[in-house]
C-alpha atoms as a PDB file:
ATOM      1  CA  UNK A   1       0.000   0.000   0.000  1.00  0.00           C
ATOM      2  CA  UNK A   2       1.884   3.426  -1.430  1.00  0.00           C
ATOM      3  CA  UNK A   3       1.410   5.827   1.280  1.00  0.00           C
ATOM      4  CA  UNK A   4       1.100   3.584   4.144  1.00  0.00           C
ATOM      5  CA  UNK A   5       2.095   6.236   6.584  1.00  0.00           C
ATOM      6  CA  UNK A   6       0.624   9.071   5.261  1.00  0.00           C
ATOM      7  CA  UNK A   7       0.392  12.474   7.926  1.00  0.00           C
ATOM      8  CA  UNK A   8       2.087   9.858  10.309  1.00  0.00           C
ATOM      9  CA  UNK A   9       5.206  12.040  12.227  1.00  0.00           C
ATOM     10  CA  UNK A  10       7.555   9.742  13.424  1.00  0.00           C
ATOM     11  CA  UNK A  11      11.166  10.010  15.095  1.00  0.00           C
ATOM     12  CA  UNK A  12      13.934   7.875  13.994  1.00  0.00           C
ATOM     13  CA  UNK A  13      17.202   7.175  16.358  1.00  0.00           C
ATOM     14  CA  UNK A  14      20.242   6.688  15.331  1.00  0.00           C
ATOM     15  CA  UNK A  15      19.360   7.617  11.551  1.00  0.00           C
ATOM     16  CA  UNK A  16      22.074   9.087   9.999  1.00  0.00           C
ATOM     17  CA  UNK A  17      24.039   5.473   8.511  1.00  0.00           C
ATOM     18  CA  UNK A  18      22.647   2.659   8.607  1.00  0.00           C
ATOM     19  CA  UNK A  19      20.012   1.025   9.286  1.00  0.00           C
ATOM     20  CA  UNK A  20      18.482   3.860  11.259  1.00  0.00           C
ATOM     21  CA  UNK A  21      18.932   5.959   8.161  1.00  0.00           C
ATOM     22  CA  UNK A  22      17.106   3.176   5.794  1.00  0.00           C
ATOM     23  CA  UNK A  23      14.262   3.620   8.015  1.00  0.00           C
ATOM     24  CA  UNK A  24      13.715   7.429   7.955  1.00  0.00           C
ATOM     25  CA  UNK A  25      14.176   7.254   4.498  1.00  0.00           C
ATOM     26  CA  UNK A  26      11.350   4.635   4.036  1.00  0.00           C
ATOM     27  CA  UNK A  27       9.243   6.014   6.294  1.00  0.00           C
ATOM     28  CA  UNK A  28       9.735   9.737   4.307  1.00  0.00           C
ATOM     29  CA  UNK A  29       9.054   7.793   1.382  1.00  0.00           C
ATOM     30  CA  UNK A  30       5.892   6.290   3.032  1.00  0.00           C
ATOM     31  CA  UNK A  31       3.908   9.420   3.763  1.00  0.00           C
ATOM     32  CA  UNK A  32       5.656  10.512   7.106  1.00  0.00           C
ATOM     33  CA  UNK A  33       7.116  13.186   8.386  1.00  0.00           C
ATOM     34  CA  UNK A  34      10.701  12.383  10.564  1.00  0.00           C
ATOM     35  CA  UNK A  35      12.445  13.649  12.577  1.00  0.00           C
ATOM     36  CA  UNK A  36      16.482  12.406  12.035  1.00  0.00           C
ATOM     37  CA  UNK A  37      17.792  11.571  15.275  1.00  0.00           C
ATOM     38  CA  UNK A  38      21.998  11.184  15.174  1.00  0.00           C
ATOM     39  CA  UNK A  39      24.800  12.335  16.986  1.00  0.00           C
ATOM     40  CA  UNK A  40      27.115  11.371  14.300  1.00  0.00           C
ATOM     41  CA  UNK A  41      29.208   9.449  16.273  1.00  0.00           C
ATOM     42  CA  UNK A  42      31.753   6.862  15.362  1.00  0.00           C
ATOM     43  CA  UNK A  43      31.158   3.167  16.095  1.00  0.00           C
ATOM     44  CA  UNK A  44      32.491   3.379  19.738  1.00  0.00           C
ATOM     45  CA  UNK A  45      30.557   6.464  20.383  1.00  0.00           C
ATOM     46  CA  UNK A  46      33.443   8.984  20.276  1.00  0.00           C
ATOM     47  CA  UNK A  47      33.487  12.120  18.122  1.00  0.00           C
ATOM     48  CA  UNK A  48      30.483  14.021  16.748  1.00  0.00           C
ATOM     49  CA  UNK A  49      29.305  15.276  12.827  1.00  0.00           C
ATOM     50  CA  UNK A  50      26.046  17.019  13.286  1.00  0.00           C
ATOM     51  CA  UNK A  51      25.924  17.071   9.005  1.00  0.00           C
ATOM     52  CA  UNK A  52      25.202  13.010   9.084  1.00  0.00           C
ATOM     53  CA  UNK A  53      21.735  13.865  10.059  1.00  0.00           C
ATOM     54  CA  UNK A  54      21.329  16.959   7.996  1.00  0.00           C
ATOM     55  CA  UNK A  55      22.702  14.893   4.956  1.00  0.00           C
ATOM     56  CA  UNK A  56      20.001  12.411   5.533  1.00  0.00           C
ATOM     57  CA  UNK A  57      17.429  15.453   5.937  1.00  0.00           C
ATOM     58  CA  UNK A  58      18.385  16.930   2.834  1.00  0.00           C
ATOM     59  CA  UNK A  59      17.773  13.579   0.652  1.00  0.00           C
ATOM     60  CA  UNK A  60      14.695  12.779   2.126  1.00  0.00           C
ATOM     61  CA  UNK A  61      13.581  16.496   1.238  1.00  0.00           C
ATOM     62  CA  UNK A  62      14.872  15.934  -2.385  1.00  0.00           C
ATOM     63  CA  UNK A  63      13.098  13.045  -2.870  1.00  0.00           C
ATOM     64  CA  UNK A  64       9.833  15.229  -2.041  1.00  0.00           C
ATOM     65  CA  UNK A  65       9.671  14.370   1.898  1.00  0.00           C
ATOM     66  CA  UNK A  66       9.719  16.187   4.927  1.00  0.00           C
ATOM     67  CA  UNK A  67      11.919  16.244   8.037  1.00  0.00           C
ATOM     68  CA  UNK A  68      14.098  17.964  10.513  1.00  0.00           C
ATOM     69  CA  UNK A  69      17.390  16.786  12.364  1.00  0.00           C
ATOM     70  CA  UNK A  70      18.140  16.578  15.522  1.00  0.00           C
ATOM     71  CA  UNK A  71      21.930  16.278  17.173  1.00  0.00           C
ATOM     72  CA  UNK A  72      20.382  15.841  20.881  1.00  0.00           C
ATOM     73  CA  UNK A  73      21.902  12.884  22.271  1.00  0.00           C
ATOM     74  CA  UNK A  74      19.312   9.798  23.881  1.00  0.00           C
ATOM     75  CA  UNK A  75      21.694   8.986  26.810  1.00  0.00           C
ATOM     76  CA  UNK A  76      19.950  11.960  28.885  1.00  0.00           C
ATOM     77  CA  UNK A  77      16.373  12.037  30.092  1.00  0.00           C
ATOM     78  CA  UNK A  78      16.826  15.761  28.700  1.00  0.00           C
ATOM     79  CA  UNK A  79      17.866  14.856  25.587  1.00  0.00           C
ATOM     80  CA  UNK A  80      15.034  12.688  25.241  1.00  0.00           C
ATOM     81  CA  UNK A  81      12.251  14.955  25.965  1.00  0.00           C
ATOM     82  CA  UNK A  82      13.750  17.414  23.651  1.00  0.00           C
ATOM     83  CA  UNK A  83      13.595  14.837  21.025  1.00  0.00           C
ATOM     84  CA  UNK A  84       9.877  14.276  21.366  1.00  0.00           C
ATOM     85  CA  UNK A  85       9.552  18.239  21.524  1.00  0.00           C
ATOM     86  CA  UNK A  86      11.057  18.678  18.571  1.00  0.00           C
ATOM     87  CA  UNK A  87       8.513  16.557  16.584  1.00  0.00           C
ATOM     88  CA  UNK A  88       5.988  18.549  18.019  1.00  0.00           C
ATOM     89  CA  UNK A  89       7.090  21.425  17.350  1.00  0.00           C
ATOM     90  CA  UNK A  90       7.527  20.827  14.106  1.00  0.00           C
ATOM     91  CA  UNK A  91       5.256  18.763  13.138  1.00  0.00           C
ATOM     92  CA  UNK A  92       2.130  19.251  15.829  1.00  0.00           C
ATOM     93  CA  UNK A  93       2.132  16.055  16.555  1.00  0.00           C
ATOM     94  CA  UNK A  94       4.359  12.648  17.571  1.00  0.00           C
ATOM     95  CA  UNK A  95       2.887   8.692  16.267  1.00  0.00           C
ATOM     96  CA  UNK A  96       5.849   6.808  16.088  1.00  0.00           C
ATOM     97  CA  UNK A  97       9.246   6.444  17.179  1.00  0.00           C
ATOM     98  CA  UNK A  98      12.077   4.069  16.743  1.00  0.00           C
ATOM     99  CA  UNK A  99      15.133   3.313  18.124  1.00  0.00           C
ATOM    100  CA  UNK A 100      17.821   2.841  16.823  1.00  0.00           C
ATOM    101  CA  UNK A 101      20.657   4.362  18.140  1.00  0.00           C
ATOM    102  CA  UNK A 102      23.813   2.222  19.217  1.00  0.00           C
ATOM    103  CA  UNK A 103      27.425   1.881  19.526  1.00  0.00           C
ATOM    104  CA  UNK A 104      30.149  -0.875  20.329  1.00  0.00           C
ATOM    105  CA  UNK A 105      32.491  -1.313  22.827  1.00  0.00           C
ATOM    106  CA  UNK A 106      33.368  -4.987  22.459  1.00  0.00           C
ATOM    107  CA  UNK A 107      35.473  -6.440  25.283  1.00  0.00           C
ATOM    108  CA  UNK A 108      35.815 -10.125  26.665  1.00  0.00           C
ATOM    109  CA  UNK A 109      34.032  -9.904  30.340  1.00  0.00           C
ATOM    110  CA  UNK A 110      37.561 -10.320  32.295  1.00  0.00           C
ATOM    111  CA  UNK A 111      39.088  -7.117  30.616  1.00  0.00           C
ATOM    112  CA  UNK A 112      35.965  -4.936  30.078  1.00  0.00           C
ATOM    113  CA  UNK A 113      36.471  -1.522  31.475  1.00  0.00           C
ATOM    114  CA  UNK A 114      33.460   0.397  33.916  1.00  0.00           C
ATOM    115  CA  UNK A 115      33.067   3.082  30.994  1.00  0.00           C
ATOM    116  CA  UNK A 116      32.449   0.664  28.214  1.00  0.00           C
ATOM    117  CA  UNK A 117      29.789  -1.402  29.910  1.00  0.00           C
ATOM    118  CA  UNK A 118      28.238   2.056  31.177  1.00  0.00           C
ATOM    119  CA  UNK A 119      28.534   4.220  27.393  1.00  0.00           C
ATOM    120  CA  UNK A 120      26.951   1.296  25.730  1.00  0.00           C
ATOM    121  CA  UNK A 121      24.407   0.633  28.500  1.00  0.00           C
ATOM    122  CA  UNK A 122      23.809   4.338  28.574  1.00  0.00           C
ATOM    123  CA  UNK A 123      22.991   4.715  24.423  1.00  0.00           C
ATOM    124  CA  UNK A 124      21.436   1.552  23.887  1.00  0.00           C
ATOM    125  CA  UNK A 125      19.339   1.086  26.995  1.00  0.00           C
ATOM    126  CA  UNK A 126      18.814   4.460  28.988  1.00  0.00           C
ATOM    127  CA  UNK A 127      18.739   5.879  25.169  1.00  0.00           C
ATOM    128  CA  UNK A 128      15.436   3.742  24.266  1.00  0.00           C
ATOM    129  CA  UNK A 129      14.063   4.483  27.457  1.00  0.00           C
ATOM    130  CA  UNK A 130      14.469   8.226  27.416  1.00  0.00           C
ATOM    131  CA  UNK A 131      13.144   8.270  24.112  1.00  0.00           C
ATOM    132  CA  UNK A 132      10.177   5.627  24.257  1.00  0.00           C
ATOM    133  CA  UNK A 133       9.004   7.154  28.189  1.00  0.00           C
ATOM    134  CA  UNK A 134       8.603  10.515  26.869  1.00  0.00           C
ATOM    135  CA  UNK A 135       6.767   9.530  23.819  1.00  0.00           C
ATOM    136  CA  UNK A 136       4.552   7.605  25.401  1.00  0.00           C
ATOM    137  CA  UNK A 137       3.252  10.373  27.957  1.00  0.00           C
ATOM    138  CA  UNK A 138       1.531  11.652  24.566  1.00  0.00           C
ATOM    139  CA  UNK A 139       0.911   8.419  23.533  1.00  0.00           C
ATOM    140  CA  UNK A 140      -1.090   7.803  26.346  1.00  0.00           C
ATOM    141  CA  UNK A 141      -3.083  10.793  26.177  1.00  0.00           C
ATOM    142  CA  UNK A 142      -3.848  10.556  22.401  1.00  0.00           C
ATOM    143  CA  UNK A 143      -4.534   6.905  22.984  1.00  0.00           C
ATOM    144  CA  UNK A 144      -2.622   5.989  19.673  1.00  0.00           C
ATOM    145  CA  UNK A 145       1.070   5.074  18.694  1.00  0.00           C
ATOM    146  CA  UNK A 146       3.928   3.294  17.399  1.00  0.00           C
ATOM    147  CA  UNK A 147       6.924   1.707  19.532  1.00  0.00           C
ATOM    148  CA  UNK A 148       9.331  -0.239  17.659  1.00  0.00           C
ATOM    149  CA  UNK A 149      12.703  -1.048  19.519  1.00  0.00           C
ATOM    150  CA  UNK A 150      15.716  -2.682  18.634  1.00  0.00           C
ATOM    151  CA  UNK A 151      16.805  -5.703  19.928  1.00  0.00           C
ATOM    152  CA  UNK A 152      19.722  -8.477  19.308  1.00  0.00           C
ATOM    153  CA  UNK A 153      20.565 -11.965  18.670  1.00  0.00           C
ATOM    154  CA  UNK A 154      23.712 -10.605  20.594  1.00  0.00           C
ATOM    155  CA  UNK A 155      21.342 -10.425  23.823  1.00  0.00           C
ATOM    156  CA  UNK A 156      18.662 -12.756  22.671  1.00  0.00           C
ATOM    157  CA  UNK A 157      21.057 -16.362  22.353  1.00  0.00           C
ATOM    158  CA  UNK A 158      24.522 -14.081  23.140  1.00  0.00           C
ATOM    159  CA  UNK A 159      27.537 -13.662  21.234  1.00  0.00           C
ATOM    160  CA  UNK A 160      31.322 -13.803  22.943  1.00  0.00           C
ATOM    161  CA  UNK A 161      32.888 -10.426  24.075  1.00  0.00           C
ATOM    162  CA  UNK A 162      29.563  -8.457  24.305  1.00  0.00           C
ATOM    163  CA  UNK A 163      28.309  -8.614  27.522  1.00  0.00           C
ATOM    164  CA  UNK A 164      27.527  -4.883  27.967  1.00  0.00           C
ATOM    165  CA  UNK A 165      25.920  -5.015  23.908  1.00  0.00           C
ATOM    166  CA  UNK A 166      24.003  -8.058  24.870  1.00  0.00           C
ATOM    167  CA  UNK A 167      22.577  -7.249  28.496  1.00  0.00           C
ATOM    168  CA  UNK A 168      21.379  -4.086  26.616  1.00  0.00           C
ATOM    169  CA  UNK A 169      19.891  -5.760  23.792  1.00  0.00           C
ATOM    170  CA  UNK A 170      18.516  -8.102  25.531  1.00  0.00           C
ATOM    171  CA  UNK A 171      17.116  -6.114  28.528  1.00  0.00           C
ATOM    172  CA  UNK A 172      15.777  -3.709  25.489  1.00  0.00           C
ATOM    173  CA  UNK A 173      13.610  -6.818  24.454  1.00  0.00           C
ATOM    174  CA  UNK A 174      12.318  -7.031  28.172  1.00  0.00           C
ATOM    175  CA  UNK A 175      11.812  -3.854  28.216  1.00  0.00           C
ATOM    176  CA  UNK A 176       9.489  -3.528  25.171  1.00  0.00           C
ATOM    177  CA  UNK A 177       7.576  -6.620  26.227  1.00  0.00           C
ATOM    178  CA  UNK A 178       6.241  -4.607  29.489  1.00  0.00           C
ATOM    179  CA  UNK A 179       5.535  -1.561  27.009  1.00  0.00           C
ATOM    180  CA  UNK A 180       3.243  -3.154  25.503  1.00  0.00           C
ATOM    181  CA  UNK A 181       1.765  -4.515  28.891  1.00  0.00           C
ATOM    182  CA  UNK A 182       1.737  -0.784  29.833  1.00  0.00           C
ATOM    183  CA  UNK A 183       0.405   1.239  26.691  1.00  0.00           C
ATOM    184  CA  UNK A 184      -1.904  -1.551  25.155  1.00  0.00           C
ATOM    185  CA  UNK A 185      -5.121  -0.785  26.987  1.00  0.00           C
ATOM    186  CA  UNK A 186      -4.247   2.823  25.277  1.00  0.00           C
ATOM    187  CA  UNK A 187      -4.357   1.837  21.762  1.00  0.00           C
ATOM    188  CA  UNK A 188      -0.296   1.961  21.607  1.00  0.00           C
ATOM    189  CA  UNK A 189       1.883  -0.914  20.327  1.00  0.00           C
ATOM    190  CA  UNK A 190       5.485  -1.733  20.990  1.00  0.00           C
ATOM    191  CA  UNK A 191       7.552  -3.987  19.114  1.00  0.00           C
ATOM    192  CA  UNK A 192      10.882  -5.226  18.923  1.00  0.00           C
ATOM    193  CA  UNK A 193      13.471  -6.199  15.630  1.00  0.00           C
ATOM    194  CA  UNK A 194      16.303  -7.872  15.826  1.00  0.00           C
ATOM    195  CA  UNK A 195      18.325  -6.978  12.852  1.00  0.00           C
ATOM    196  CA  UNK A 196      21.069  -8.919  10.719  1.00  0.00           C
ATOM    197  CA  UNK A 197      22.760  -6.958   8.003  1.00  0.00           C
ATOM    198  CA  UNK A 198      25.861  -5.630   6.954  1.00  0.00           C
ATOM    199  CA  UNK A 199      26.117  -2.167   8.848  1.00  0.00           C
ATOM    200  CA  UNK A 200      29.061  -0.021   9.805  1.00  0.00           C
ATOM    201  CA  UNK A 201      28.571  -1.765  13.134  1.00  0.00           C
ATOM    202  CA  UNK A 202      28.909  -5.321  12.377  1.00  0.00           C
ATOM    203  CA  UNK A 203      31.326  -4.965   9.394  1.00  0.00           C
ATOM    204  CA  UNK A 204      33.835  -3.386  12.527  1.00  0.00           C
ATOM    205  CA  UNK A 205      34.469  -6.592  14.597  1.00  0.00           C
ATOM    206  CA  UNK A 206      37.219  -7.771  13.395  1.00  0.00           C
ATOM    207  CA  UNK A 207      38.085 -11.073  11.219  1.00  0.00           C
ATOM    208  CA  UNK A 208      40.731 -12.200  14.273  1.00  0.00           C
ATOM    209  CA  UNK A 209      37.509 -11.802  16.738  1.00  0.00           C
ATOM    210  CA  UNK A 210      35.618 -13.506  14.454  1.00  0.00           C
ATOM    211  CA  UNK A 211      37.199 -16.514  13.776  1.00  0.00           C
ATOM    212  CA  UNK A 212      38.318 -17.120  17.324  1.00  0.00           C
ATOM    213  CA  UNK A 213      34.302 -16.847  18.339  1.00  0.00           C
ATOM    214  CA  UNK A 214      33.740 -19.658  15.507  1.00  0.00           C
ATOM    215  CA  UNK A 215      36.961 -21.542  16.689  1.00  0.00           C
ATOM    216  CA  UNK A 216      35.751 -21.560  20.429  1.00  0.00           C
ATOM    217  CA  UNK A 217      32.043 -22.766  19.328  1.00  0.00           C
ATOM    218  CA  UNK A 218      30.973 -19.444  20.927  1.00  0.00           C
ATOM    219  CA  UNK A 219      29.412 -17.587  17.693  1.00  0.00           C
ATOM    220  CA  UNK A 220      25.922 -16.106  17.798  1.00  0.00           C
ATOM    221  CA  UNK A 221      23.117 -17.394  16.133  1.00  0.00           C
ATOM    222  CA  UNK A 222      23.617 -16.337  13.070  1.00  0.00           C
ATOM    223  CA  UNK A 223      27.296 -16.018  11.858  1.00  0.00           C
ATOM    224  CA  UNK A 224      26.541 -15.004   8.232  1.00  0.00           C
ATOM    225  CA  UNK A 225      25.443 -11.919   7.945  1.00  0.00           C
ATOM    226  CA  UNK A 226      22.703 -11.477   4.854  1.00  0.00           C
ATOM    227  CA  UNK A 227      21.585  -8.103   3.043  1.00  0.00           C
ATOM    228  CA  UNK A 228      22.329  -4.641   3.492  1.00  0.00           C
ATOM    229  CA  UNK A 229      21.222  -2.154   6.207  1.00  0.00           C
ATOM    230  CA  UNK A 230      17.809  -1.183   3.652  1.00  0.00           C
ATOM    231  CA  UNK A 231      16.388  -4.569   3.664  1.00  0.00           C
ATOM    232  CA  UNK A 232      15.240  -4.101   7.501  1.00  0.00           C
ATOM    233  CA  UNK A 233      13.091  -1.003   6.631  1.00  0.00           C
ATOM    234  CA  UNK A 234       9.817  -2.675   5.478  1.00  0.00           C
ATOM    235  CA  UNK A 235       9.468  -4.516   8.201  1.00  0.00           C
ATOM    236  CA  UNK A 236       9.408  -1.759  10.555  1.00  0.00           C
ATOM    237  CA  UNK A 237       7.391   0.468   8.785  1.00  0.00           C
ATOM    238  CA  UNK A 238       4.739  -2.344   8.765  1.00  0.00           C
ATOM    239  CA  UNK A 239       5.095  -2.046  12.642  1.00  0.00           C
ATOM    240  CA  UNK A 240       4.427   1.619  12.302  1.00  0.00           C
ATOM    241  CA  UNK A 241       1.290   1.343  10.090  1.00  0.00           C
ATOM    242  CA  UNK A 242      -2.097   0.930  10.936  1.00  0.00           C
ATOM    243  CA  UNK A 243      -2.223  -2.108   9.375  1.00  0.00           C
ATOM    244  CA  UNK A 244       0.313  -3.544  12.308  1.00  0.00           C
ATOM    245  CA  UNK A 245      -2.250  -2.556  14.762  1.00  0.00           C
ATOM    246  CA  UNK A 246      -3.425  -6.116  16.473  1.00  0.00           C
ATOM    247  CA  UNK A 247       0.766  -6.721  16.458  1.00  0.00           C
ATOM    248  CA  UNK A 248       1.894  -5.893  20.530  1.00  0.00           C
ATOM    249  CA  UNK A 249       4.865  -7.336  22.194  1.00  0.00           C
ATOM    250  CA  UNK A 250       6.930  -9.253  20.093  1.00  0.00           C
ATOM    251  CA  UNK A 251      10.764  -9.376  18.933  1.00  0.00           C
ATOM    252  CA  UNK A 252      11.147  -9.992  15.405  1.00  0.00           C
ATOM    253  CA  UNK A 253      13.791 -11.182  13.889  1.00  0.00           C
ATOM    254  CA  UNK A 254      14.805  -9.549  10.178  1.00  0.00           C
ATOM    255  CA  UNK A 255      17.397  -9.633   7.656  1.00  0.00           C
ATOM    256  CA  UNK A 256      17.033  -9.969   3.345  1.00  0.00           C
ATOM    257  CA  UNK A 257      14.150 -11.816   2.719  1.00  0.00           C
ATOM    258  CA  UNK A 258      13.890 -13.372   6.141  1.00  0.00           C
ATOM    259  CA  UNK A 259      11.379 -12.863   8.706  1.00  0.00           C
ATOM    260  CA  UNK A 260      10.827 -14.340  11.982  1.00  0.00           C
ATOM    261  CA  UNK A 261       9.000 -14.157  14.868  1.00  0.00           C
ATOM    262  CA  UNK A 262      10.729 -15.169  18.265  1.00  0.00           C
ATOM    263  CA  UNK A 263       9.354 -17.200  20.417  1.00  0.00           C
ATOM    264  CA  UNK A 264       8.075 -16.022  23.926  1.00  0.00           C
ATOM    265  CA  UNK A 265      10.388 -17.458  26.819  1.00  0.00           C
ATOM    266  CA  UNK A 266       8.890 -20.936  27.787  1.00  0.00           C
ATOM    267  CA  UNK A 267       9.635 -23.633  30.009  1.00  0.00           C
ATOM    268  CA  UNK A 268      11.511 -26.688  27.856  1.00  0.00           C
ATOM    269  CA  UNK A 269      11.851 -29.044  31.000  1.00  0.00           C
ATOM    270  CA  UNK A 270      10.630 -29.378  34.776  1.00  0.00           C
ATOM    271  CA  UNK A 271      11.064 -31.743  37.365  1.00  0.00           C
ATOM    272  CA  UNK A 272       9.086 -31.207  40.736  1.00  0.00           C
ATOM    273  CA  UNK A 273       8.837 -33.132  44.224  1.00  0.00           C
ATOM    274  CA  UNK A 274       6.288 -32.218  47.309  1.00  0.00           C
ATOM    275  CA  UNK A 275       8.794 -30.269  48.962  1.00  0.00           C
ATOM    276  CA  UNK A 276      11.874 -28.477  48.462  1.00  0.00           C
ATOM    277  CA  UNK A 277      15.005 -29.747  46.528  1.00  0.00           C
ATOM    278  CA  UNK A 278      18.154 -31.163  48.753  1.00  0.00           C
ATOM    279  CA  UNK A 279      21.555 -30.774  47.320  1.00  0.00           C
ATOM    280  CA  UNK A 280      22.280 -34.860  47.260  1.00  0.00           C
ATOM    281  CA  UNK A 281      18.746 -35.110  45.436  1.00  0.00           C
ATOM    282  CA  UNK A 282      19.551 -32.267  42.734  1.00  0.00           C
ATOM    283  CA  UNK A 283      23.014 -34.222  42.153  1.00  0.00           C
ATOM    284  CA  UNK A 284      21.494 -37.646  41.372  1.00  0.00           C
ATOM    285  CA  UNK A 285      18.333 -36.069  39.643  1.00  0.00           C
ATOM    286  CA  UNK A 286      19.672 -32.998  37.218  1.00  0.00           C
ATOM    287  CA  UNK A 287      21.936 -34.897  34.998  1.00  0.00           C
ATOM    288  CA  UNK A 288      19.397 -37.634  33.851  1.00  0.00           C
ATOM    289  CA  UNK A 289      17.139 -34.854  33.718  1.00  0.00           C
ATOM    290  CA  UNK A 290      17.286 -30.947  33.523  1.00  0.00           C
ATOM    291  CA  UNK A 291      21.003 -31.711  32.231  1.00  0.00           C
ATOM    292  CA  UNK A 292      20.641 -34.646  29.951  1.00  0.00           C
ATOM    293  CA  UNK A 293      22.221 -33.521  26.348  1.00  0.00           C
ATOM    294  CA  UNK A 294      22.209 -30.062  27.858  1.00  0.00           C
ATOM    295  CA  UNK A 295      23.915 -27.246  25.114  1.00  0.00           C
ATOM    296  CA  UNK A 296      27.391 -25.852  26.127  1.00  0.00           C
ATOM    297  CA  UNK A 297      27.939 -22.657  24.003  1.00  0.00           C
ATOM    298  CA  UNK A 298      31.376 -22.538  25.160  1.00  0.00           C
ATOM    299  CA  UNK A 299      33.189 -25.810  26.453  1.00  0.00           C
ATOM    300  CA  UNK A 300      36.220 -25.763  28.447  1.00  0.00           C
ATOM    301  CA  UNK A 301      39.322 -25.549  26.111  1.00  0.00           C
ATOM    302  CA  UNK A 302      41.571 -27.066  29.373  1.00  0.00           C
ATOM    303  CA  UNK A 303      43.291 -29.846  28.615  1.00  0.00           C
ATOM    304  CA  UNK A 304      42.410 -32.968  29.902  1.00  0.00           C
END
């Protein structure tokens, strides 16, 4: 359907490169009017370019769209608020944001730094929250809108030397879950994707990392990466349409081609006794049980 977000005014995170930019440009393209959230940071989060969100204002507005920028960073309740202002301001009105916005600071658990598991916690985590809580004290009262997150299969299944990336990513996908818990009953949706794609971001690990992950058995779930940053864009303009609105709480998973939906955390096994669980019991019990043919991701490399 041409037009699918027609008089729609949406903010986009992280939308400069990317994916982020992909999905303002979509979205523009689409019928909406966005507002270009990015910092123009480099992948670790360092440095600043204010013209990466302008650039991506000025194509969308030579393609015929509409939007603003905005260089306010995410990691500040502040910075969030004035996010959501802006779209008012310019626009009148606020129906969908997304968030995007992310950076790397890769580091194996016994060597990562305090300041890399707080920056990354700060723009991935705090950055969807400051962004999604202050949208959604319109949302409420307009009893319409759009959430659409961005999780990981780097938090989702976990991927070697990203602890502070995953525990983000993943706490991102709780967090979007009790969104839509919170905003349903207000005619508000919130969804998450979990991208795969070649991006500035994944193309930056480096081969070495790489192939010692695959070497150690500790890769994510997906080691091939498929598509470009563009091919995520549909999807989450779907979210954002009307047409998405029975979809609430769910973490999607999308690269070229590929959709899927995640499955809800379920139970896989149980054991249970009248009673509570001794030590001696659990040793006898567990291994025939709750640890028969149970998945290592990483198995000892000691020699034996």
């Amino acid at each position: 359907m041409a037009n699918s977000l027609q008089d729609k005014v949406a903010v986009v995170t992280g939308a400069g490169r990317g994916i982020g930019r992909g999905v303002a440009m979509l979205m523009a393209q689409e019928g909406a009017k966005v507002v270009v959230v990015d910092l123009g940071v480099n992948v670790d989060g360092t440095g600043q370019d204010q013209s990466v969100a302008e650039q991506v204002v000025a194509e969308i507005k030579a393609a015929g769209g509409t939007a603003v920028a905005s260089s306010e960073s995410v990691t500040s309740m502040a910075g969030g608020e004035s996010i959501i202002q802006t779209a008012v301001d310019s626009f009148g009105k606020l129906d969908i944001v997304v968030t995007v916005a992310g950076i790397l600071r890769d580091r194996m658990i016994f060597n990562m730094a305090e300041e890399e598991w707080d920056d990354v916690i700060s723009v991935h985590l705090k950055g969807t929250f400051s962004i999604v809580k202050n949208a959604c004290i319109l949302f409420r009262q307009q009893r319409s809108g759009r959430v659409i997150t961005f999780s990981s299969t780097s938090g989702l299944y976990g991927n070697s030397g990203q602890c502070n990336y995953g525990a983000a990513k993943d706490g991102i996908a709780g967090f979007t879950r009790v969104v839509a818990r919170d905003m349903g009953r207000y005619g508000v949706t919130a969804n998450s994707i979990s991208p795969s794609a070649a991006t500035r971001m994944t193309t930056s690990i480096p081969d070495e990392a790489r192939e010692l992950r695959a070497s150690r058995g500790i890769t994510g779930a997906s080691s091939t990466l498929r598509g470009g940053p563009d091919d995520i864009a549909p999807m989450v303009t779907w979210l954002a349409s009307d047409e998405a609105a029975h979809v609430n709480g769910h973490v999607f998973h999308v690269t070229e081609g590929l959709i899927t939906l995640l499955n809800e955390p379920e139970p896989v096994k149980t054991i249970q006794k009248d009673g509570k669980w001794t030590v001696d019991e659990l040793i006898r019990v567990v291994p025939v049980t709750l640890g028969f043919e149970l998945f290592n991701p990483a198995p000892s490399q000691n020699p034996t």
